[in-house]
C-alpha atoms as a PDB file:
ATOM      1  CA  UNK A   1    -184.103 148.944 -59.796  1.00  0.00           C
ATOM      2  CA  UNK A   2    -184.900 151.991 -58.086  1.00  0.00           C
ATOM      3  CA  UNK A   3    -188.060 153.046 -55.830  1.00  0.00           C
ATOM      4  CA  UNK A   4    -189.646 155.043 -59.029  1.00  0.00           C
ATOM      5  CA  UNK A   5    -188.984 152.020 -61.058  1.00  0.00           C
ATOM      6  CA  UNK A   6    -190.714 149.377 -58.758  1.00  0.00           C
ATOM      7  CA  UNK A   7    -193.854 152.023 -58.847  1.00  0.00           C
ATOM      8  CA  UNK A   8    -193.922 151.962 -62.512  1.00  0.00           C
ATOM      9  CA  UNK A   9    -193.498 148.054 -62.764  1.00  0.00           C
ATOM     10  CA  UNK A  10    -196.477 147.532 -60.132  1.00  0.00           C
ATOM     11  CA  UNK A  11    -198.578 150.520 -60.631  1.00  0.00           C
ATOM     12  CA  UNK A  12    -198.879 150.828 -56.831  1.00  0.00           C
ATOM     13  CA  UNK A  13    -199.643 154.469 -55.415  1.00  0.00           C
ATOM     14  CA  UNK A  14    -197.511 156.773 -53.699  1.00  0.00           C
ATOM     15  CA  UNK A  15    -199.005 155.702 -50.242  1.00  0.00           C
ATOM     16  CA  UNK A  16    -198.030 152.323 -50.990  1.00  0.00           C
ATOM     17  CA  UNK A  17    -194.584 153.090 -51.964  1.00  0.00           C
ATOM     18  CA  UNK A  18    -193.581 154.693 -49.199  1.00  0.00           C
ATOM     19  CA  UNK A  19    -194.774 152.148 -46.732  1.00  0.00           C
ATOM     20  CA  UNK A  20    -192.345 150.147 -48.902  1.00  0.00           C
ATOM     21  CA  UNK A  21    -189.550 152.306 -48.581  1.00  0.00           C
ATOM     22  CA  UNK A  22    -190.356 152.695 -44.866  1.00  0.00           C
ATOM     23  CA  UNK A  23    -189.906 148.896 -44.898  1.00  0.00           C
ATOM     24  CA  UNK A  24    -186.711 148.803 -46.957  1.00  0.00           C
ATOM     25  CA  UNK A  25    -185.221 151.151 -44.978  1.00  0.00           C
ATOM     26  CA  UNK A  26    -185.938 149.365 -41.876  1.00  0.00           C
ATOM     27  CA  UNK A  27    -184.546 146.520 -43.438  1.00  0.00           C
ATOM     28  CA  UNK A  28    -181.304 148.087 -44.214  1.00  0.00           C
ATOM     29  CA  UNK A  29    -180.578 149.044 -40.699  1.00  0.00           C
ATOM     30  CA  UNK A  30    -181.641 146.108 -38.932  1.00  0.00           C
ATOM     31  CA  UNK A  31    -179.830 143.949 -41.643  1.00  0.00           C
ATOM     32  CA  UNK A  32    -176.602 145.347 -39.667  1.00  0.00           C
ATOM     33  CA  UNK A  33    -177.517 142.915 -36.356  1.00  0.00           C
ATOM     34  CA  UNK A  34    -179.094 139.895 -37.965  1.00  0.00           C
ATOM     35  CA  UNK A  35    -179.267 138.451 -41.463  1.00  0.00           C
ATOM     36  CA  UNK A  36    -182.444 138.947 -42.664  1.00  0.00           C
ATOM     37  CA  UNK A  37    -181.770 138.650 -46.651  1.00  0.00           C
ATOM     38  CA  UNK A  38    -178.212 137.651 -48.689  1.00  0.00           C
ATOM     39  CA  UNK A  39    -175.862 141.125 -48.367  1.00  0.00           C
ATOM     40  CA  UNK A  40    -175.101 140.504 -51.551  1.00  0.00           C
ATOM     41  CA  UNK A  41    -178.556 140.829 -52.893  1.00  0.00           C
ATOM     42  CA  UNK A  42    -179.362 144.372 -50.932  1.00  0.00           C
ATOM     43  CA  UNK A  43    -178.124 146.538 -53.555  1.00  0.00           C
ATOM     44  CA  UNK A  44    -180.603 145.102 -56.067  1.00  0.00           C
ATOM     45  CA  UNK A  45    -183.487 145.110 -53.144  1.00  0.00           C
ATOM     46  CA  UNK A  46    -186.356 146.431 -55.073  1.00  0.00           C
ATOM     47  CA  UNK A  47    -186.111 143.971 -58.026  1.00  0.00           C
ATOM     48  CA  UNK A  48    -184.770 141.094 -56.185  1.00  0.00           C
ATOM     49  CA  UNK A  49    -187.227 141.126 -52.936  1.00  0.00           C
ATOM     50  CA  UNK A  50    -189.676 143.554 -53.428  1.00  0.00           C
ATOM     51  CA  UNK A  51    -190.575 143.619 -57.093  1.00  0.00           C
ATOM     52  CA  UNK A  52    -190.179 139.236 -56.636  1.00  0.00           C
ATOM     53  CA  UNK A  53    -192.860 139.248 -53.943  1.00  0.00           C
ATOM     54  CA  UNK A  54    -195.092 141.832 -55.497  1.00  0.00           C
ATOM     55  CA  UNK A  55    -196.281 139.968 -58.410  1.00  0.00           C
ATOM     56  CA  UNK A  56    -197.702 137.509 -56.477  1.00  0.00           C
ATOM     57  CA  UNK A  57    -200.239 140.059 -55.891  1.00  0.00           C
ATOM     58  CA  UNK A  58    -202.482 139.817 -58.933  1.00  0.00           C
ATOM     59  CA  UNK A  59    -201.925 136.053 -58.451  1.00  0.00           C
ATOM     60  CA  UNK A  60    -204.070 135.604 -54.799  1.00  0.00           C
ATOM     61  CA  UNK A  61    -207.748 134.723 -54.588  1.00  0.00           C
ATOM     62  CA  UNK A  62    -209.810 137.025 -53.407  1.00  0.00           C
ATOM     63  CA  UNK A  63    -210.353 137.334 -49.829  1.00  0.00           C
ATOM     64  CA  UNK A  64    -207.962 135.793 -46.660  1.00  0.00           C
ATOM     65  CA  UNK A  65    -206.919 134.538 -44.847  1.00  0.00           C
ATOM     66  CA  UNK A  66    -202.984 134.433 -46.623  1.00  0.00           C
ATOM     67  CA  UNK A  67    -200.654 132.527 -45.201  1.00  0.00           C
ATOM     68  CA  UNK A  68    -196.584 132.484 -45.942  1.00  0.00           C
ATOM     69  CA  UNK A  69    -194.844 130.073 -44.397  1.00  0.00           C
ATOM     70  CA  UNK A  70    -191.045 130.554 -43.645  1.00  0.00           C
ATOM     71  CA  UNK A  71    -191.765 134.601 -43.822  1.00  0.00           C
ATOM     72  CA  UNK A  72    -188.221 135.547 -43.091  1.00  0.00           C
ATOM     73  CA  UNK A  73    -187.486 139.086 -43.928  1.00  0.00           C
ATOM     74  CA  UNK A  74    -191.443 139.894 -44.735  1.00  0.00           C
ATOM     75  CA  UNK A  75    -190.795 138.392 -48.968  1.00  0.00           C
ATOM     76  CA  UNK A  76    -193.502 137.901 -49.827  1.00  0.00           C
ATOM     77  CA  UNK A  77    -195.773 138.035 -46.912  1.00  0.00           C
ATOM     78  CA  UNK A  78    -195.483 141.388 -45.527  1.00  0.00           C
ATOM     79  CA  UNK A  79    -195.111 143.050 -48.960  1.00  0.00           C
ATOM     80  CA  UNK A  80    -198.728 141.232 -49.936  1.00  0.00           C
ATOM     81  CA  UNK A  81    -200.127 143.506 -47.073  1.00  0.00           C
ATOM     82  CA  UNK A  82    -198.652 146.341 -47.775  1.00  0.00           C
ATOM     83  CA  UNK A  83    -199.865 146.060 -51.561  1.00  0.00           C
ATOM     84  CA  UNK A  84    -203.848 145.452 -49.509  1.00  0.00           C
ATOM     85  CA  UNK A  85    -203.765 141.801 -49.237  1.00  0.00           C
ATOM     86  CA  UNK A  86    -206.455 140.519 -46.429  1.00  0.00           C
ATOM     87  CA  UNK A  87    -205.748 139.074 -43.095  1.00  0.00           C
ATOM     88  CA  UNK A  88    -202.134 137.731 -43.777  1.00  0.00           C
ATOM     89  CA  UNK A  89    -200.383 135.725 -41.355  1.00  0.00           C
ATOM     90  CA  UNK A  90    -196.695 135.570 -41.240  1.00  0.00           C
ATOM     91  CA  UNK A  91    -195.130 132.193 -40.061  1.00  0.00           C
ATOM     92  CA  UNK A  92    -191.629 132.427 -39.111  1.00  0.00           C
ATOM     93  CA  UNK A  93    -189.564 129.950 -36.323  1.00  0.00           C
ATOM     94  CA  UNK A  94    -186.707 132.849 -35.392  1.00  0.00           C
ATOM     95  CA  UNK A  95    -187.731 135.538 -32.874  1.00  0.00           C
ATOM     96  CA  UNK A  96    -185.567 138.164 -34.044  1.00  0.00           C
ATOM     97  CA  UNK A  97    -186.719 137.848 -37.465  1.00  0.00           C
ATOM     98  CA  UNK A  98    -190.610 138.226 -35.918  1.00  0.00           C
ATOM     99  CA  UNK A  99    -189.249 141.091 -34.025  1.00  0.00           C
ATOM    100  CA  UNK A 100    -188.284 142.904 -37.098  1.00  0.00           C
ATOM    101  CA  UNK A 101    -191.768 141.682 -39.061  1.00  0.00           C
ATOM    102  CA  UNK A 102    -193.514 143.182 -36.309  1.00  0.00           C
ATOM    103  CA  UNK A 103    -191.571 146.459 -36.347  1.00  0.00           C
ATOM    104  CA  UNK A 104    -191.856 147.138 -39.950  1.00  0.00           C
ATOM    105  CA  UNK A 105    -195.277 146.133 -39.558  1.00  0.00           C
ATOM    106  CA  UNK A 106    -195.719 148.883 -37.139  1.00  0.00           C
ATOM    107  CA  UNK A 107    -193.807 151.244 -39.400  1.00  0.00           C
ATOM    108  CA  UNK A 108    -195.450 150.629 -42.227  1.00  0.00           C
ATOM    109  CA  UNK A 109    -198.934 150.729 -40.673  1.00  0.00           C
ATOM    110  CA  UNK A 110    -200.248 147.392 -41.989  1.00  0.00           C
ATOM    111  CA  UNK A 111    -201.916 144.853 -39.838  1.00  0.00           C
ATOM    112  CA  UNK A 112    -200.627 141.125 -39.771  1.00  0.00           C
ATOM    113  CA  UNK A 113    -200.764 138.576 -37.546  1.00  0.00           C
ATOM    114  CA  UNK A 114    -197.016 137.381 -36.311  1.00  0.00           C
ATOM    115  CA  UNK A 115    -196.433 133.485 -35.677  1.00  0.00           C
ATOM    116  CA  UNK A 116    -193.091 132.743 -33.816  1.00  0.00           C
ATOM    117  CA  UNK A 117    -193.680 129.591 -34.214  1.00  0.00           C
ATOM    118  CA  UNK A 118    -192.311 126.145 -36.723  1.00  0.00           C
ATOM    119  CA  UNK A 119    -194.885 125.777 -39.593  1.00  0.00           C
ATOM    120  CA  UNK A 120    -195.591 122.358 -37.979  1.00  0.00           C
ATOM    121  CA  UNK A 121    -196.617 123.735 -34.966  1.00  0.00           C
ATOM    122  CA  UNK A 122    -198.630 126.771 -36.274  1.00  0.00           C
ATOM    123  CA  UNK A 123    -202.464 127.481 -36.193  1.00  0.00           C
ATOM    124  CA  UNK A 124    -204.319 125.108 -39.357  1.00  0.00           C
ATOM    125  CA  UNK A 125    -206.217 128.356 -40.871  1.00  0.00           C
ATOM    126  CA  UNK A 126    -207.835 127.334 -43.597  1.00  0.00           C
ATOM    127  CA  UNK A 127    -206.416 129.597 -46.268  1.00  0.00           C
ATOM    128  CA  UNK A 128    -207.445 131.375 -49.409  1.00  0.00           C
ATOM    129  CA  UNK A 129    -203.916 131.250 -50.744  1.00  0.00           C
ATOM    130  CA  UNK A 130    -200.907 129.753 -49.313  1.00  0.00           C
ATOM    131  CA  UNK A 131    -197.296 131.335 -50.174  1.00  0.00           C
ATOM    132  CA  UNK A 132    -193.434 130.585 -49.493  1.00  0.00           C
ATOM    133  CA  UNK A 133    -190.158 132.085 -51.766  1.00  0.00           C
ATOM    134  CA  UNK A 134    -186.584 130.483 -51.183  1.00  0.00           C
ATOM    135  CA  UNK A 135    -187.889 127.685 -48.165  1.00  0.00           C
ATOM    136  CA  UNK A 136    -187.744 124.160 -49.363  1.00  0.00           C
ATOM    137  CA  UNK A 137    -188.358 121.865 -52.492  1.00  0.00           C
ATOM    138  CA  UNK A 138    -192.361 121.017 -53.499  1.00  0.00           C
ATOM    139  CA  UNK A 139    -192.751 118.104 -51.401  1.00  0.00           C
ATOM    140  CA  UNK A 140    -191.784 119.682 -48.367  1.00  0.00           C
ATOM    141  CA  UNK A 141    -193.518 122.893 -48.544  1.00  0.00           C
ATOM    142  CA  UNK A 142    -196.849 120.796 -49.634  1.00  0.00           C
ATOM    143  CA  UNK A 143    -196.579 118.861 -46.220  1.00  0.00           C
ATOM    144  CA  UNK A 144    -196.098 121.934 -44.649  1.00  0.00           C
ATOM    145  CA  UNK A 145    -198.941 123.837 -46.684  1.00  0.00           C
ATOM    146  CA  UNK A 146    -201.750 120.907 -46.276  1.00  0.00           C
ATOM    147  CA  UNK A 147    -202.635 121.797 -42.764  1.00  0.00           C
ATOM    148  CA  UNK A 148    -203.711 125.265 -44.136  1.00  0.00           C
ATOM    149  CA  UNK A 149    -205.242 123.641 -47.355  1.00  0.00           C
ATOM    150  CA  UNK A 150    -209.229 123.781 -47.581  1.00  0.00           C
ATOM    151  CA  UNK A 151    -210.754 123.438 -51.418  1.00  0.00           C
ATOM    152  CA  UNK A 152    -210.315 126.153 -53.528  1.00  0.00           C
ATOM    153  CA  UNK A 153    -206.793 127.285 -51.368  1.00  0.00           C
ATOM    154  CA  UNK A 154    -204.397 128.071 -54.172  1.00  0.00           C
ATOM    155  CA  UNK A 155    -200.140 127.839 -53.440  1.00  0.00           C
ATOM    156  CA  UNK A 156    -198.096 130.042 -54.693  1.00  0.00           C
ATOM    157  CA  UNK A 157    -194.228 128.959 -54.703  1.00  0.00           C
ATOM    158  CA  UNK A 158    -191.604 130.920 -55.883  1.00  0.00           C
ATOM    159  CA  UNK A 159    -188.658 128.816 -57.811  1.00  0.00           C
ATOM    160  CA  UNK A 160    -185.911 128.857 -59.630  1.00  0.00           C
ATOM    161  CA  UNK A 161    -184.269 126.420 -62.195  1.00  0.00           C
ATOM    162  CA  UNK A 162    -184.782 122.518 -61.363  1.00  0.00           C
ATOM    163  CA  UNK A 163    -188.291 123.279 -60.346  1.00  0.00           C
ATOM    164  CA  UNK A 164    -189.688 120.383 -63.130  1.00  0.00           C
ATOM    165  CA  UNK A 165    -187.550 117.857 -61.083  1.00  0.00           C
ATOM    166  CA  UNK A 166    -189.545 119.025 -57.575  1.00  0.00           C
ATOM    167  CA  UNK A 167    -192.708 118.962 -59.590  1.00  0.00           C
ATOM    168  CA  UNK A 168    -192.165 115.116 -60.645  1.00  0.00           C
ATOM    169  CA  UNK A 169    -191.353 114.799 -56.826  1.00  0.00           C
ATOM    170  CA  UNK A 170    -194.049 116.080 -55.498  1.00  0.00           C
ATOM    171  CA  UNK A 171    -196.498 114.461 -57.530  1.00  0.00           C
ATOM    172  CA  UNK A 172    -195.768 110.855 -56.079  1.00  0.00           C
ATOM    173  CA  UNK A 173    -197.743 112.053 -53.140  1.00  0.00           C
ATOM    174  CA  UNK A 174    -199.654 114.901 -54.319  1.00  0.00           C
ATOM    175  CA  UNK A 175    -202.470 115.384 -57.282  1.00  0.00           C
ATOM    176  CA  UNK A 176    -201.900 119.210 -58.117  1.00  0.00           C
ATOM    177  CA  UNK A 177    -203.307 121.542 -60.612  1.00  0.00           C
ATOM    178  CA  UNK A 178    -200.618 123.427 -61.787  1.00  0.00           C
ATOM    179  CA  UNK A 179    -199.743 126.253 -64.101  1.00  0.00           C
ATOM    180  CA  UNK A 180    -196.060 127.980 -64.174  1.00  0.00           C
ATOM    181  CA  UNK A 181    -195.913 131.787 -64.162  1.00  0.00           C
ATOM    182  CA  UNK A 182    -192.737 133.499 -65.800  1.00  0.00           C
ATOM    183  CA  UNK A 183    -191.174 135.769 -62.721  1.00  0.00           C
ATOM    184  CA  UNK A 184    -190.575 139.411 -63.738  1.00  0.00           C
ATOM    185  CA  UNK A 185    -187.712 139.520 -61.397  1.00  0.00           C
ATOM    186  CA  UNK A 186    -185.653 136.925 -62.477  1.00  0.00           C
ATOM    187  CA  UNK A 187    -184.980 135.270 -65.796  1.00  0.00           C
ATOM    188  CA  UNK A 188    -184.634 131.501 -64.568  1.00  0.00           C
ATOM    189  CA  UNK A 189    -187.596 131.849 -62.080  1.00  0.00           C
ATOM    190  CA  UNK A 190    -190.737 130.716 -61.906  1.00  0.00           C
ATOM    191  CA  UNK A 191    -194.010 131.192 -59.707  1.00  0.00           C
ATOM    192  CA  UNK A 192    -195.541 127.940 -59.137  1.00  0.00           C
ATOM    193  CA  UNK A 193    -199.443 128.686 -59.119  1.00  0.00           C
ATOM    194  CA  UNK A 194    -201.209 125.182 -57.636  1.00  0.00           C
ATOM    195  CA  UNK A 195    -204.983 124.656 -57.645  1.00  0.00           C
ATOM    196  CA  UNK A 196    -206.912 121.532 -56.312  1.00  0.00           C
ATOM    197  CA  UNK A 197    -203.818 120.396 -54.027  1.00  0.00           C
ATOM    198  CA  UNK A 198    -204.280 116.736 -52.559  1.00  0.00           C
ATOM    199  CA  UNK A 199    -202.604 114.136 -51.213  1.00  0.00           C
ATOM    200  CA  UNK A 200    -202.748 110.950 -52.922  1.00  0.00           C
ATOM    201  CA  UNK A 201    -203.942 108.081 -51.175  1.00  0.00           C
ATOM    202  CA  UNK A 202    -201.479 106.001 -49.835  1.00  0.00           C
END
């Protein structure tokens, strides 16, 4: 997928393209020090990252405060902003990687608020929408999620194959709304959209 292609998928404007290819190009030559995605998904970039995080966007709640937990690279987090998303906040545990989200924050000219910092240990905003893409099975991210979880916070979980088997999981200590979302990068994937997310008594 090219650039021109990922514009006429989304429908985003020029402006917001080319913070995107500011970002992607960023990406490229940082991905030379430290690992930000899987080399052998950079050739496919724009459907595989970008276009994968972007259609989240008609997805979110209106309003902020977003949260994505695990952030890495910026998928889906810093992509969310750059598409006009509110007041995200990017969690991510490795320094380098929140050197480079700040960077290509900076380059792009979006504002987000960096967390170097383990979910766990991270700031309980109560969130409009909470997102993650390629972290952990259900259970885990909904541990993770809850301290960010107020009524009417939606999650929004990108998966692949074997995500029925995470829903069953999850559900012995979780009562979810939940409705599945076909990906429009991927064939086998999925975007988890949760409503109403609480834990089940013990």
């Amino acid at each position: 997928m090219t650039p021109q292609a990922f514009q006429a998928a989304t429908g985003v404007s020029r402006e917001t393209l080319g913070r995107l290819e500011a970002y992607a190009a960023l990406l490229v030559k940082w991905q030379a020090r430290i690992n930000l995605v899987g080399p052998a998904t950079l050739p496919e970039l724009w459907r595989r990252h970008m276009l994968d995080s972007a259609q989240l966007f008609p997805l979110l709640p209106g309003g902020g405060p977003i949260v994505d937990l695990g952030s890495g690279a910026g998928f889906p987090g810093l992509v969310l902003a750059a598409l006009g998303a509110p007041d995200v906040h990017l969690i991510e545990s490795d320094s380098r990687k929140c050197a480079f989200l700040r960077e290509a924050a900076r380059v792009m000219g979006v504002s987000v608020t960096v967390h170097n910092v383990r979910i766990e240990s991270a700031p309980g905003v109560p969130a409009a929408a909470v997102t993650a893409r390629a972290l952990a099975p259900l259970a885990r991210l909904l541990d993770w999620a809850e301290r960010f979880v107020a009524p009417g916070t939606r999650c929004l979980f990108l998966k692949g194959q074997g995500f029925e088997d995470e829903l069953t999981e999850a559900r012995k200590a979780w009562s979810i709304t939940f409705e599945g979302v076909a990906s429009r990068s991927d064939p086998s994937g999925i975007i988890l959209l949760l409503n109403e997310v609480k834990r089940v008594p013990a």
